[in-house]
C-alpha atoms as a PDB file:
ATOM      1  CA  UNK A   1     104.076  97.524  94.356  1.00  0.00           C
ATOM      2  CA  UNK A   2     102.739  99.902  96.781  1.00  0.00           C
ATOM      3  CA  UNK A   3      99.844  97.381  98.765  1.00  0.00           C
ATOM      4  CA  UNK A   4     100.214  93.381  98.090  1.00  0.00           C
ATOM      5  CA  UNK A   5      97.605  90.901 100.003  1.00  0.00           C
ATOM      6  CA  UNK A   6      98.585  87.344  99.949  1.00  0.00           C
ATOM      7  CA  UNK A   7      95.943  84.813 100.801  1.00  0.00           C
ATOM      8  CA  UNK A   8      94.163  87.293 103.817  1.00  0.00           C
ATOM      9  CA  UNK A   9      91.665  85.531 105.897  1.00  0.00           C
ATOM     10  CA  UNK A  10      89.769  86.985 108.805  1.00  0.00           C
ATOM     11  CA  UNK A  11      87.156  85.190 110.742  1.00  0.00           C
ATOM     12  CA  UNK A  12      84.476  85.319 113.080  1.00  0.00           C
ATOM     13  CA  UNK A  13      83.384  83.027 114.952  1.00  0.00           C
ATOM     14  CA  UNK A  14      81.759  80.782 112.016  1.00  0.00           C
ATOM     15  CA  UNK A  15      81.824  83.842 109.183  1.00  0.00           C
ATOM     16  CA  UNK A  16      84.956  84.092 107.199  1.00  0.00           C
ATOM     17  CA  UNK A  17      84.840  87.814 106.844  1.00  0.00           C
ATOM     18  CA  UNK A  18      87.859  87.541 104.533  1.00  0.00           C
ATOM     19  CA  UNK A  19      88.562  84.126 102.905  1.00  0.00           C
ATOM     20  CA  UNK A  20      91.964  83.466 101.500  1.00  0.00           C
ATOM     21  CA  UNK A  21      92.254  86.915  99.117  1.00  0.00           C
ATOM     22  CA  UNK A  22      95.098  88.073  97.159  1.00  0.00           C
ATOM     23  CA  UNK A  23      95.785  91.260  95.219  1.00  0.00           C
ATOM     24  CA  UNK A  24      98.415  94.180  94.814  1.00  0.00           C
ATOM     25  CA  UNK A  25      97.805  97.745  93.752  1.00  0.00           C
ATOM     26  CA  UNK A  26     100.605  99.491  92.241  1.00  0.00           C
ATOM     27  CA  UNK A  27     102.180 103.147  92.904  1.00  0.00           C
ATOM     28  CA  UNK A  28     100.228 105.398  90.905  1.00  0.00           C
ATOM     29  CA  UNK A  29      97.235 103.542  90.389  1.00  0.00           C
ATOM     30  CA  UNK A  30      93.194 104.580  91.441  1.00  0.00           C
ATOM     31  CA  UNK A  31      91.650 100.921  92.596  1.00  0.00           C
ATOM     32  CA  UNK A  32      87.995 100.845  93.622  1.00  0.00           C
ATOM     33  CA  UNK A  33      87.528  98.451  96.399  1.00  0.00           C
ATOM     34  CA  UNK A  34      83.470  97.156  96.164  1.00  0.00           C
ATOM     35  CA  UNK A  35      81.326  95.598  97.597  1.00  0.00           C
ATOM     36  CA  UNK A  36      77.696  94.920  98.964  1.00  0.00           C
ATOM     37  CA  UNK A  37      77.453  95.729 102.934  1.00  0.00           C
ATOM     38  CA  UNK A  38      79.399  93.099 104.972  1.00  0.00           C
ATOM     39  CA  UNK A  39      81.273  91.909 101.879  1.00  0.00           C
ATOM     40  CA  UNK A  40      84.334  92.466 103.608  1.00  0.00           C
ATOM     41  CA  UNK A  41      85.772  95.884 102.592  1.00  0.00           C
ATOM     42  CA  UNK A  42      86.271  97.592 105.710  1.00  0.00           C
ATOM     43  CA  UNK A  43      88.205  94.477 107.718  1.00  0.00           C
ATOM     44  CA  UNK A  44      90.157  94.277 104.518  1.00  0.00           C
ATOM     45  CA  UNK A  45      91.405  98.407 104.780  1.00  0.00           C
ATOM     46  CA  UNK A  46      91.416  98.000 108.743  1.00  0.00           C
ATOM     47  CA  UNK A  47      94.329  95.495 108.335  1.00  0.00           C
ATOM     48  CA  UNK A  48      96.255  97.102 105.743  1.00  0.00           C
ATOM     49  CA  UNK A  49      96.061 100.086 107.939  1.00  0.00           C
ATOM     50  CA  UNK A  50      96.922  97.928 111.175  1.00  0.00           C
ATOM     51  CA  UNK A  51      93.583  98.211 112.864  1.00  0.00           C
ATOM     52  CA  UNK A  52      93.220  94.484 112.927  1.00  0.00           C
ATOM     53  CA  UNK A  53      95.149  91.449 113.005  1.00  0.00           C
ATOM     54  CA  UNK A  54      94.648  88.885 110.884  1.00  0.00           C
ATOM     55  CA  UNK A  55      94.024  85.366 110.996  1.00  0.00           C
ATOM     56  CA  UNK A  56      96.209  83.950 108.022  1.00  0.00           C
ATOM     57  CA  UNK A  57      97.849  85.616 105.073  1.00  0.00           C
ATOM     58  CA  UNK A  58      99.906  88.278 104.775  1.00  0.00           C
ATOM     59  CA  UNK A  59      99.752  91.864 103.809  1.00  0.00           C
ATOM     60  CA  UNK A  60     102.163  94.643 102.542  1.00  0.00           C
ATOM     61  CA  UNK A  61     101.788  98.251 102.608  1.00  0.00           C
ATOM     62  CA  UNK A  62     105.129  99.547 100.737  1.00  0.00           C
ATOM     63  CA  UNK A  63     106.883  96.434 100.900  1.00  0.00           C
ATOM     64  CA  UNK A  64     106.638  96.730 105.066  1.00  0.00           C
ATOM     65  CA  UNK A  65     104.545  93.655 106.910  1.00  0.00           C
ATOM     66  CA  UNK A  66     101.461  95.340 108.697  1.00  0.00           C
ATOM     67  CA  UNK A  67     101.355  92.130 111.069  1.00  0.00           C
ATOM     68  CA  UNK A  68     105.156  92.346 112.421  1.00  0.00           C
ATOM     69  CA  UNK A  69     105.444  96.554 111.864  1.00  0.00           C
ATOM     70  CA  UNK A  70     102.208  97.914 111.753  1.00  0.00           C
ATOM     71  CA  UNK A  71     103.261 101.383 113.445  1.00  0.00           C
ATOM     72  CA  UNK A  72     106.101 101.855 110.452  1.00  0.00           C
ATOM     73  CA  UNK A  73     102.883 100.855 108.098  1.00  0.00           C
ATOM     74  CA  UNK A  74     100.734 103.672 109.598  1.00  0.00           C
ATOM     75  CA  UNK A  75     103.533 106.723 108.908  1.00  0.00           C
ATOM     76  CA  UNK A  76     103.390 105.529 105.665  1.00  0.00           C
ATOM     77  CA  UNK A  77      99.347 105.396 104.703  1.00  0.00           C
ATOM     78  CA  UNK A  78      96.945 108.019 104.912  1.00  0.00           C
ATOM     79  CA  UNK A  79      93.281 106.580 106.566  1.00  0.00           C
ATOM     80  CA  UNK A  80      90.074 107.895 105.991  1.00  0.00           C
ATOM     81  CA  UNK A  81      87.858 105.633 108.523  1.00  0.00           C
ATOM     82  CA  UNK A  82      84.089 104.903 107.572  1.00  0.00           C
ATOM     83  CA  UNK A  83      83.150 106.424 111.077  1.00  0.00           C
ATOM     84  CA  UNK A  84      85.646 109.226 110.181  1.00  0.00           C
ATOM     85  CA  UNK A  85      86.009 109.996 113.813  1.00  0.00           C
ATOM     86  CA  UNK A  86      86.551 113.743 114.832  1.00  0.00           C
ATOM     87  CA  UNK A  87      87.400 115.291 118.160  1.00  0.00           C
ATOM     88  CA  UNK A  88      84.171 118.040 117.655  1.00  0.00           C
ATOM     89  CA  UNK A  89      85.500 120.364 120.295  1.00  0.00           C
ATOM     90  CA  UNK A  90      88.344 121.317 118.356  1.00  0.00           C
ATOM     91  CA  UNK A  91      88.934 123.959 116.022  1.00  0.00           C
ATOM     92  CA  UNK A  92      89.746 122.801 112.343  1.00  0.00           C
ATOM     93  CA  UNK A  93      93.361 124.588 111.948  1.00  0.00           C
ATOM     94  CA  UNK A  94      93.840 123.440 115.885  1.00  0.00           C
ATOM     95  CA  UNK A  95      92.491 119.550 115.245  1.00  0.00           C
ATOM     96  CA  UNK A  96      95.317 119.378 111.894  1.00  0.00           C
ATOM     97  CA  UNK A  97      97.998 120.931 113.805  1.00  0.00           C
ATOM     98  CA  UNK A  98      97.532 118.381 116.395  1.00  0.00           C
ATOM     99  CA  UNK A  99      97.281 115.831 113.795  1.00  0.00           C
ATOM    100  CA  UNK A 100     100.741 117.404 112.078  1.00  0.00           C
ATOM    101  CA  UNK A 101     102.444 117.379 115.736  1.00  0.00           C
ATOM    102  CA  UNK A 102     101.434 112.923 115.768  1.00  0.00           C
ATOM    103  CA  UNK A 103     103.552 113.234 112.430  1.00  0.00           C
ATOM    104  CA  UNK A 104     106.259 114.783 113.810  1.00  0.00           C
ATOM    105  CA  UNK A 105     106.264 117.105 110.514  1.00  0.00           C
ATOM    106  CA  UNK A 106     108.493 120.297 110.501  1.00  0.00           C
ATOM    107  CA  UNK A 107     106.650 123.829 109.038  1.00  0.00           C
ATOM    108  CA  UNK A 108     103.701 122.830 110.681  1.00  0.00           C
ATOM    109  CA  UNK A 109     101.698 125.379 110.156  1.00  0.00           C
ATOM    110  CA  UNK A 110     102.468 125.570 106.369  1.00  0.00           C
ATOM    111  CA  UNK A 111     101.527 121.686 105.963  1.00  0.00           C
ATOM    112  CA  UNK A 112      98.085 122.669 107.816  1.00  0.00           C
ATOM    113  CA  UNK A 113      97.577 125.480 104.894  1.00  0.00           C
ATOM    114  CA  UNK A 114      98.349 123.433 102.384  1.00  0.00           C
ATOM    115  CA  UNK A 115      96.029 120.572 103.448  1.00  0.00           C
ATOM    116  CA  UNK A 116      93.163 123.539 103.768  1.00  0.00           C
ATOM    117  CA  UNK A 117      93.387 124.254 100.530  1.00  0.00           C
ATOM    118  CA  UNK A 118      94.110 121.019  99.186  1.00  0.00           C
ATOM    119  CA  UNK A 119      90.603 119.555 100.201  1.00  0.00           C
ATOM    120  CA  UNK A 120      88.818 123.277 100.182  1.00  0.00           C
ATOM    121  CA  UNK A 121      88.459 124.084 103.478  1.00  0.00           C
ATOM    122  CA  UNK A 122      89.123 127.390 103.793  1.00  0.00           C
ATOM    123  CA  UNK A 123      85.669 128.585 104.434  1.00  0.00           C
ATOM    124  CA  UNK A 124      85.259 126.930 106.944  1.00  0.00           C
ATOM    125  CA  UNK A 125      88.909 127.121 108.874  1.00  0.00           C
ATOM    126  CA  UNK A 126      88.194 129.244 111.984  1.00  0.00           C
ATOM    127  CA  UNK A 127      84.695 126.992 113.030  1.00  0.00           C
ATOM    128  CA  UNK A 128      85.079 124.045 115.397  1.00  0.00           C
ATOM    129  CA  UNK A 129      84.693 120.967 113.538  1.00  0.00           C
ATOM    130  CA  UNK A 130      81.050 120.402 115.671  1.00  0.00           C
ATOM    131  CA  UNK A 131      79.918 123.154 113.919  1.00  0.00           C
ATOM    132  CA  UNK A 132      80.530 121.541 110.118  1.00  0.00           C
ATOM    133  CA  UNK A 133      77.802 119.937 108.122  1.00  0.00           C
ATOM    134  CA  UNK A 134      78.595 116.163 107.805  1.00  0.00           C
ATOM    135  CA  UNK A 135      79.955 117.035 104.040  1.00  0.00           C
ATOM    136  CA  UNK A 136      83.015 119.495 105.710  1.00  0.00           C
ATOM    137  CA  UNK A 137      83.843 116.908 108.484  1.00  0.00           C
ATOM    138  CA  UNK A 138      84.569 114.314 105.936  1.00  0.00           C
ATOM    139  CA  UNK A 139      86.883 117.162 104.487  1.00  0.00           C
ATOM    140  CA  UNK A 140      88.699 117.801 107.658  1.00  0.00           C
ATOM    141  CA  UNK A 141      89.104 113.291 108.329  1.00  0.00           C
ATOM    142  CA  UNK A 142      90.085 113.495 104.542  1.00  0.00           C
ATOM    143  CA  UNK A 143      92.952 116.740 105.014  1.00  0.00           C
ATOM    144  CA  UNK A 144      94.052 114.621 108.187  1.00  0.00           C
ATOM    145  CA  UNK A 145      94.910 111.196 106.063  1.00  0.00           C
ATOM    146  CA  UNK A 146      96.744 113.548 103.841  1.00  0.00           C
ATOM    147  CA  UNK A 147      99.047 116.101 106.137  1.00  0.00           C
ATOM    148  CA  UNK A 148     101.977 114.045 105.963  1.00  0.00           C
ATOM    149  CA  UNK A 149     101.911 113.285 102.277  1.00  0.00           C
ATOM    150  CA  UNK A 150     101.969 109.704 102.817  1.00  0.00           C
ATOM    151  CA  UNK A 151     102.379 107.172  99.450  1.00  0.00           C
ATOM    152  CA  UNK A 152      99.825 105.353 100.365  1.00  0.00           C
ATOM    153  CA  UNK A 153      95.784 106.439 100.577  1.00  0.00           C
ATOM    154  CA  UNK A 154      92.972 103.959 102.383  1.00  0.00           C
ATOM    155  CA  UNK A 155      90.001 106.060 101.830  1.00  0.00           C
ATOM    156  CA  UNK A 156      86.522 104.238 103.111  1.00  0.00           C
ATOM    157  CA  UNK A 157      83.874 105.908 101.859  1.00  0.00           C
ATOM    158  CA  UNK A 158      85.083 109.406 101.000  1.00  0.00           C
ATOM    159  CA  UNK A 159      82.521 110.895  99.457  1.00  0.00           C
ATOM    160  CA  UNK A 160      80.062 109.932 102.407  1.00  0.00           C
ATOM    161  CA  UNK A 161      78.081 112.554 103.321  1.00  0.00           C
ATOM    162  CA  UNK A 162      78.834 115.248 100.402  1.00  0.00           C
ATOM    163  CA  UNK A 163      76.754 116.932  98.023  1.00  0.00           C
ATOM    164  CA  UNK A 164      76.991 116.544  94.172  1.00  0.00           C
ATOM    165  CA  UNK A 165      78.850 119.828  94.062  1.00  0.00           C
ATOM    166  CA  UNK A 166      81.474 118.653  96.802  1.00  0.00           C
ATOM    167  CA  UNK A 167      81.576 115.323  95.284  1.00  0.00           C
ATOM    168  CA  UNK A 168      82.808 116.754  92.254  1.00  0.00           C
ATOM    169  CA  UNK A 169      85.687 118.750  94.023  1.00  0.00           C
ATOM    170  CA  UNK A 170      87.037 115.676  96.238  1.00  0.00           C
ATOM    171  CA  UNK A 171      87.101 113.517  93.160  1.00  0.00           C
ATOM    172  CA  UNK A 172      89.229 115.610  91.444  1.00  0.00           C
ATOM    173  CA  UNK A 173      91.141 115.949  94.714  1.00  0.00           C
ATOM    174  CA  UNK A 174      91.233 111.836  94.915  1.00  0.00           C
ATOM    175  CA  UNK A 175      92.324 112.252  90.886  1.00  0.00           C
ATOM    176  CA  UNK A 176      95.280 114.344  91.409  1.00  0.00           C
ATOM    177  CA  UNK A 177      96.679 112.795  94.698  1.00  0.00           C
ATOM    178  CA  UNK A 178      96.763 109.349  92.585  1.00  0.00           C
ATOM    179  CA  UNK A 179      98.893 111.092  90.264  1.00  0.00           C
ATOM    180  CA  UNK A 180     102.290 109.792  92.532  1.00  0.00           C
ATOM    181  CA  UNK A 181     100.212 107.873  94.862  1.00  0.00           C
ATOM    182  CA  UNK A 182      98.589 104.701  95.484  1.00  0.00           C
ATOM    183  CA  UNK A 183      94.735 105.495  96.151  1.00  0.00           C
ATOM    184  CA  UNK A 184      92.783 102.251  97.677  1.00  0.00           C
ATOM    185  CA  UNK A 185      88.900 103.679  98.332  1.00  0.00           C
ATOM    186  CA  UNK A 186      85.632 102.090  98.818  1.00  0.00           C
ATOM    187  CA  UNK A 187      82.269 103.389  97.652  1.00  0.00           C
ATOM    188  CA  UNK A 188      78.653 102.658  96.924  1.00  0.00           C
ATOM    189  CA  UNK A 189      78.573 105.120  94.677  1.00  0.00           C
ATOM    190  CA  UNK A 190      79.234 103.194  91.429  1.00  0.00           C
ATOM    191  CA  UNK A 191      79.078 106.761  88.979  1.00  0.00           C
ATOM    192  CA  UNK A 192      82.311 107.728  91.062  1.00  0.00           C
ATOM    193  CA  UNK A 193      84.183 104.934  90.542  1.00  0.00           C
ATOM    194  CA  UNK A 194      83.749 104.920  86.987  1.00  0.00           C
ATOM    195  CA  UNK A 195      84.768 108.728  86.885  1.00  0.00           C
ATOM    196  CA  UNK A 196      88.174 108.091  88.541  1.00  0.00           C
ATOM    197  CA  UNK A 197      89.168 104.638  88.849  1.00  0.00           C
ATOM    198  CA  UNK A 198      91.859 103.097  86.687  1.00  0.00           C
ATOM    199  CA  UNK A 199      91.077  99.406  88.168  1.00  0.00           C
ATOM    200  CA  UNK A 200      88.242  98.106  90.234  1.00  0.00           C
ATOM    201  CA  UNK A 201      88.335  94.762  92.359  1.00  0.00           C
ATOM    202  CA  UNK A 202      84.814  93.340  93.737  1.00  0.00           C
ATOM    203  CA  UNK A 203      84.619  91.540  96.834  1.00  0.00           C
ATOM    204  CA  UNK A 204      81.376  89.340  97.634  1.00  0.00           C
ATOM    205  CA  UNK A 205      81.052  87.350 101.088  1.00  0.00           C
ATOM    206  CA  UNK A 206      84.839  87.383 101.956  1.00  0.00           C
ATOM    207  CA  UNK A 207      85.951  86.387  98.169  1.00  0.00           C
ATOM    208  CA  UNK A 208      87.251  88.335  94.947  1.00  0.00           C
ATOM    209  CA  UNK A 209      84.598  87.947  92.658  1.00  0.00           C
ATOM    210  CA  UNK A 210      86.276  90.805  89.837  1.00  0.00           C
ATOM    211  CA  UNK A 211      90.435  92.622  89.831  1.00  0.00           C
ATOM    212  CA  UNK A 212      90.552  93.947  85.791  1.00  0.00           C
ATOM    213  CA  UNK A 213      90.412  97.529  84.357  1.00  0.00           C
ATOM    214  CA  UNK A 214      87.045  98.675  83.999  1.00  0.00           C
ATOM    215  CA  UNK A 215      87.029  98.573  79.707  1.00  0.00           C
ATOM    216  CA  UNK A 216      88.075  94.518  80.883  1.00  0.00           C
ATOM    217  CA  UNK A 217      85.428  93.975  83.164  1.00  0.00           C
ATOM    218  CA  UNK A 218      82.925  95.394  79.888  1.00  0.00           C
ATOM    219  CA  UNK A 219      84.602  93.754  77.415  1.00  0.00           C
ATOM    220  CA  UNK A 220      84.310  90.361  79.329  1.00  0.00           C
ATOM    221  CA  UNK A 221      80.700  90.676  78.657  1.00  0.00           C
ATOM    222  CA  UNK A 222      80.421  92.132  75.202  1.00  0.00           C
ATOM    223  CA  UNK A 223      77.440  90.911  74.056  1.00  0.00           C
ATOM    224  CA  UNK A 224      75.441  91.677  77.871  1.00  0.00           C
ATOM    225  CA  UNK A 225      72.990  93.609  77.556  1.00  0.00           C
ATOM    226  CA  UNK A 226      69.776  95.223  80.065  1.00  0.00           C
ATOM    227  CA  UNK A 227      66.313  95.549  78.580  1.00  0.00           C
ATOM    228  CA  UNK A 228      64.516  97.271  80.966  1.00  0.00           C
ATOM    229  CA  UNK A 229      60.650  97.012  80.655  1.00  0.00           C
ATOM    230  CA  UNK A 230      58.063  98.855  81.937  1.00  0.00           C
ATOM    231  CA  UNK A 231      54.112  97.382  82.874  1.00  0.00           C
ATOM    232  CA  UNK A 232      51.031  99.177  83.438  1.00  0.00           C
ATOM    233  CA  UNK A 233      49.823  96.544  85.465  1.00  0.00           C
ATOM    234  CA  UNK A 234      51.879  94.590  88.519  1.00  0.00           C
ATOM    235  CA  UNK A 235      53.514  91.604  87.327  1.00  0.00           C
ATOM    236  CA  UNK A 236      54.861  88.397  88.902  1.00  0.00           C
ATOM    237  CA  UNK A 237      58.700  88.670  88.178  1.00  0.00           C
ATOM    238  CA  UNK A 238      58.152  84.287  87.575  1.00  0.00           C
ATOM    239  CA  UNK A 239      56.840  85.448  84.251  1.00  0.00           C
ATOM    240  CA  UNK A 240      60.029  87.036  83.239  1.00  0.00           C
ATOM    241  CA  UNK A 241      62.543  84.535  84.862  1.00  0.00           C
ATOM    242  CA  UNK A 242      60.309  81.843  82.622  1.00  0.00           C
ATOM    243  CA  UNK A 243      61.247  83.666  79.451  1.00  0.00           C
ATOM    244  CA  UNK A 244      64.651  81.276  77.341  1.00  0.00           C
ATOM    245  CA  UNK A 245      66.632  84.654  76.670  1.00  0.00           C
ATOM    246  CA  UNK A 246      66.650  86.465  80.178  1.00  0.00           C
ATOM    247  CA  UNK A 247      69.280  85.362  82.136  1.00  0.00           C
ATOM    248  CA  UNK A 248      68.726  87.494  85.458  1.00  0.00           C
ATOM    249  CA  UNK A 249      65.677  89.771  86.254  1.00  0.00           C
ATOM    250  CA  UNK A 250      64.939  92.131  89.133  1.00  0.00           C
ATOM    251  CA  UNK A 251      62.149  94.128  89.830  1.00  0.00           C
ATOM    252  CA  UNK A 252      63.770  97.862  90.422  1.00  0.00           C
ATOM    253  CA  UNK A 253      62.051 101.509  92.026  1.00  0.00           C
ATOM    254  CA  UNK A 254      64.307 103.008  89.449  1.00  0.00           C
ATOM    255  CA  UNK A 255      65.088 102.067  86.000  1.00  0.00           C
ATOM    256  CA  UNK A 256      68.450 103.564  84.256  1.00  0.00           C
ATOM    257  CA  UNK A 257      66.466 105.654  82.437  1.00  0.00           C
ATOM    258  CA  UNK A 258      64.455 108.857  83.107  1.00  0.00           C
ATOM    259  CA  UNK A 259      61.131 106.753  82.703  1.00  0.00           C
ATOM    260  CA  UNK A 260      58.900 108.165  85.944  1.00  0.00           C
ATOM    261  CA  UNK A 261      57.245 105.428  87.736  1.00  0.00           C
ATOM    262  CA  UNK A 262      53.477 105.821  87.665  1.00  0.00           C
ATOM    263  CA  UNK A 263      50.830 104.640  89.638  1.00  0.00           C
ATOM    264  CA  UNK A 264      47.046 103.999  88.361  1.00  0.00           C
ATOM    265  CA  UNK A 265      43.805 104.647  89.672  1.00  0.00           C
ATOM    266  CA  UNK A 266      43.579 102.876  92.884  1.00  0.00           C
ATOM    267  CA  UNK A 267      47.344 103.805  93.795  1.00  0.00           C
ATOM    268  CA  UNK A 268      49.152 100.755  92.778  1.00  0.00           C
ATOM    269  CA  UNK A 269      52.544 100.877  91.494  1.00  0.00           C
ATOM    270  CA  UNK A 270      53.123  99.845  87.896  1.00  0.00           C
ATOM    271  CA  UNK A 271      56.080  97.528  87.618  1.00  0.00           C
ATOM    272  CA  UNK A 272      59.567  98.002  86.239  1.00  0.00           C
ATOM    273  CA  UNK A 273      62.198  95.374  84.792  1.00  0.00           C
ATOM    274  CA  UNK A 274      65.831  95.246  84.569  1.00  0.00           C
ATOM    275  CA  UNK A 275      66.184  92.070  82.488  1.00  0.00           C
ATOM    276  CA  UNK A 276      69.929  90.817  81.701  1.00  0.00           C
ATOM    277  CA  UNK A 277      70.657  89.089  78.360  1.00  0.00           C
ATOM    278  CA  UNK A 278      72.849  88.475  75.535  1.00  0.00           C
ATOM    279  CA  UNK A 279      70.409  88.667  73.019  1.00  0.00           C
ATOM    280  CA  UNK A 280      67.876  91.426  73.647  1.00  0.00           C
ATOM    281  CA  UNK A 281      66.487  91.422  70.138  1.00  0.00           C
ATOM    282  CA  UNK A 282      64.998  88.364  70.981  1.00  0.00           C
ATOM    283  CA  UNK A 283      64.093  88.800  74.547  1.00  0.00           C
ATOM    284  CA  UNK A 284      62.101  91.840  73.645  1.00  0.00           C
ATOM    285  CA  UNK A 285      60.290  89.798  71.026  1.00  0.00           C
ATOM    286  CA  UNK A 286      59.577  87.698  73.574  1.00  0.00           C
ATOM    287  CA  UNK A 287      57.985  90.581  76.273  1.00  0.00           C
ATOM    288  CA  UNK A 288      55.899  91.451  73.391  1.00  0.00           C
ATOM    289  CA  UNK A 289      54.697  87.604  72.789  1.00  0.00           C
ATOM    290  CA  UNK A 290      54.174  87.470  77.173  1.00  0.00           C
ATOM    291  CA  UNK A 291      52.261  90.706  77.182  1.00  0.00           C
ATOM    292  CA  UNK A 292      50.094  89.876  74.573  1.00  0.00           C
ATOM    293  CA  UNK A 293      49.204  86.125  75.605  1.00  0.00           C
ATOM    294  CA  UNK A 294      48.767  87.757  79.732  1.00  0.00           C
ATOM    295  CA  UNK A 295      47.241  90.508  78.219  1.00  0.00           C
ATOM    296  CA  UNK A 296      49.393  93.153  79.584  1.00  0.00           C
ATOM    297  CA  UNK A 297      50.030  96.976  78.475  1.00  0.00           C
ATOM    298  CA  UNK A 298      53.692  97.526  77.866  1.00  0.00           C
ATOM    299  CA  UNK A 299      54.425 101.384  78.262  1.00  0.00           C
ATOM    300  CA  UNK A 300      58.082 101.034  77.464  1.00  0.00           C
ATOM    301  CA  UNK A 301      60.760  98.717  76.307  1.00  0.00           C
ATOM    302  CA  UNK A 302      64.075  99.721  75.553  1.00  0.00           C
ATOM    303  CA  UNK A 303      67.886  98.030  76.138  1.00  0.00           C
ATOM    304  CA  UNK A 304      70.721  99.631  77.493  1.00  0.00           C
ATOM    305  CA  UNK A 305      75.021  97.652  77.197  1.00  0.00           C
ATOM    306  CA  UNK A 306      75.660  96.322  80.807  1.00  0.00           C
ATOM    307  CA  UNK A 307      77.102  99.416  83.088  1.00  0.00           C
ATOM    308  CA  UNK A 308      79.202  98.825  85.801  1.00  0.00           C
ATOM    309  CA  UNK A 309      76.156  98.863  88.188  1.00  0.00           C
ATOM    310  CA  UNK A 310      74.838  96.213  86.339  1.00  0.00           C
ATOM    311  CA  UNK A 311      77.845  94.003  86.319  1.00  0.00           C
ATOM    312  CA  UNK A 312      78.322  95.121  90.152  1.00  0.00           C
ATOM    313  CA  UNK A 313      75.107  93.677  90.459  1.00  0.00           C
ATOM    314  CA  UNK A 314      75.530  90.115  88.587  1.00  0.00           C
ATOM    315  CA  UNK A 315      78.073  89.543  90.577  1.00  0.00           C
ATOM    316  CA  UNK A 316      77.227  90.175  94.217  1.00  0.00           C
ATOM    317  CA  UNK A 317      73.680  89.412  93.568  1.00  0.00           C
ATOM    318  CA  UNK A 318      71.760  86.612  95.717  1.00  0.00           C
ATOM    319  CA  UNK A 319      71.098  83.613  93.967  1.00  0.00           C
END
């Protein structure tokens, strides 16, 4: 196995960034690392990469200890940071030969080409990287992780920064590298990790809430469903949470589907429902009975099987 975590744990101070987590990710394989903000993500990828230390537990990139060898580790991974951090001054070709000459990779200036093109940066080769909309300069920290065709990709966030058009092209580019790689990334972009991952694993407050195949994580809930619901008028979500069939509700800005969110005469928003169940035929019977005994106007109610942004969100969510 390319990356293996044995019982990690980082803290600070009182806050067990990382409590006592364990998984591998084999050569090969696409894992989505996820997570809510502060769940633990990035001190997890900043000690596989050797960034940080941590404070119990072990960790293995290519069967190598990061703690006792973390310099062999880093020749062998390619890191994409969150901050993605550039030297601006520098032309792109000029920034990846440096980056090549840290490698100490012969044909230098072929490996640069190669990486250009790779991650589609030809365009945009002769600017300074200053001079690159945020979407290129996360194409020029992305051709860096990859100039010395390492085994092993840490990728933080990507996409960051791209449009849906660039998105597009560094997935596939994510797709093909995992072909004889081993591709750890992180992103809140839920529709991307369902294009392209083989495996996801879900970290809440420090802990591994979810490691299974996508079709798993789905088939462990089979019978979940979302009835979403929208009111003309505003609603107290305790209505809903009262109801013997809905098992969580949240209030949402947008629903899953392409109803628009209106607003009435005097400006105030009409509410919508995401209401999780496992038997919507009778939940929606009983909407229908609550609007009618509140006297409340129902302008749609429809369910939708659980996506992986809703089972992202059953998980991490705040009791």
């Amino acid at each position: 196995m390319s990356i293996e975590v044995k019982d990690l744990l980082k803290v600070y101070g009182e806050q067990k960034a990382v409590n006592n987590i364990s998984f591998t990710v084999n050569k090969g394989e696409i894992v989505g690392f996820l997570g809510p903000n502060g769940a633990g993500k990035s001190t997890t990828m900043k000690i596989l990469t050797g960034y940080l230390q941590p404070d119990g537990g072990q960790a293995y990139v290519s069967g190598i200890d990061v703690s006792d060898r973390s310099l062999e580790v880093k020749k062998t991974i390619g890191y994409l940071p969150e901050s993605n951090p550039l030297y601006y001054d520098m032309f792109v070709r000029e920034y990846l030969l440096f980056k090549a000459s840290l490698h100490k990779l012969d044909n230098k200036k072929q490996e640069v080409e190669r990486v250009i093109e790779t991650v589609g940066l030809s365009r945009e080769a002769r600017k300074k990287i200053g001079q690159l909309s945020k979407g290129y300069k996360q194409r020029v920290g992305l051709a860096a992780a990859l100039i010395h065709e390492p085994g092993v990709l840490i990728l933080d966030e990507p996409t960051s920064g791209l449009d849906p058009n660039q998105i597009i092209e560094i997935r596939e580019v994510i797709r093909q590298q995992g072909k004889d790689k081993t591709v750890l990334f992180s992103s809140h972009i839920l529709q991307e990790v369902e294009a392209i991952c083989d495996r996801v694993i879900i970290i809440n407050k420090g802990e591994i809430v979810a490691d299974d195949s996508l079709l798993n994580l789905k088939k462990a809930t089979p019978d979940q469903h979302i009835v979403i619901v929208q009111f003309k008028e505003k609603v107290d979500i305790k209505l809903l949470q009262k109801l013997p069939d809905a098992s969580l509700v949240r209030e949402t800005e947008n629903s899953n589907t392409n109803i628009p969110r209106l607003r009435d005469t005097v400006g105030q928003e009409y509410s919508i429902f995401n209401i999780q169940s496992t038997k919507p035929e009778a939940l929606r019977r009983q909407i229908l009975q609550l609007a009618l005994e509140h006297n409340l106007n129902i302008i749609s109610l429809q369910s939708e099987t659980q996506s992986l942004e809703e089972i992202f969100r059953s998980l991490t969510a705040e009791s």
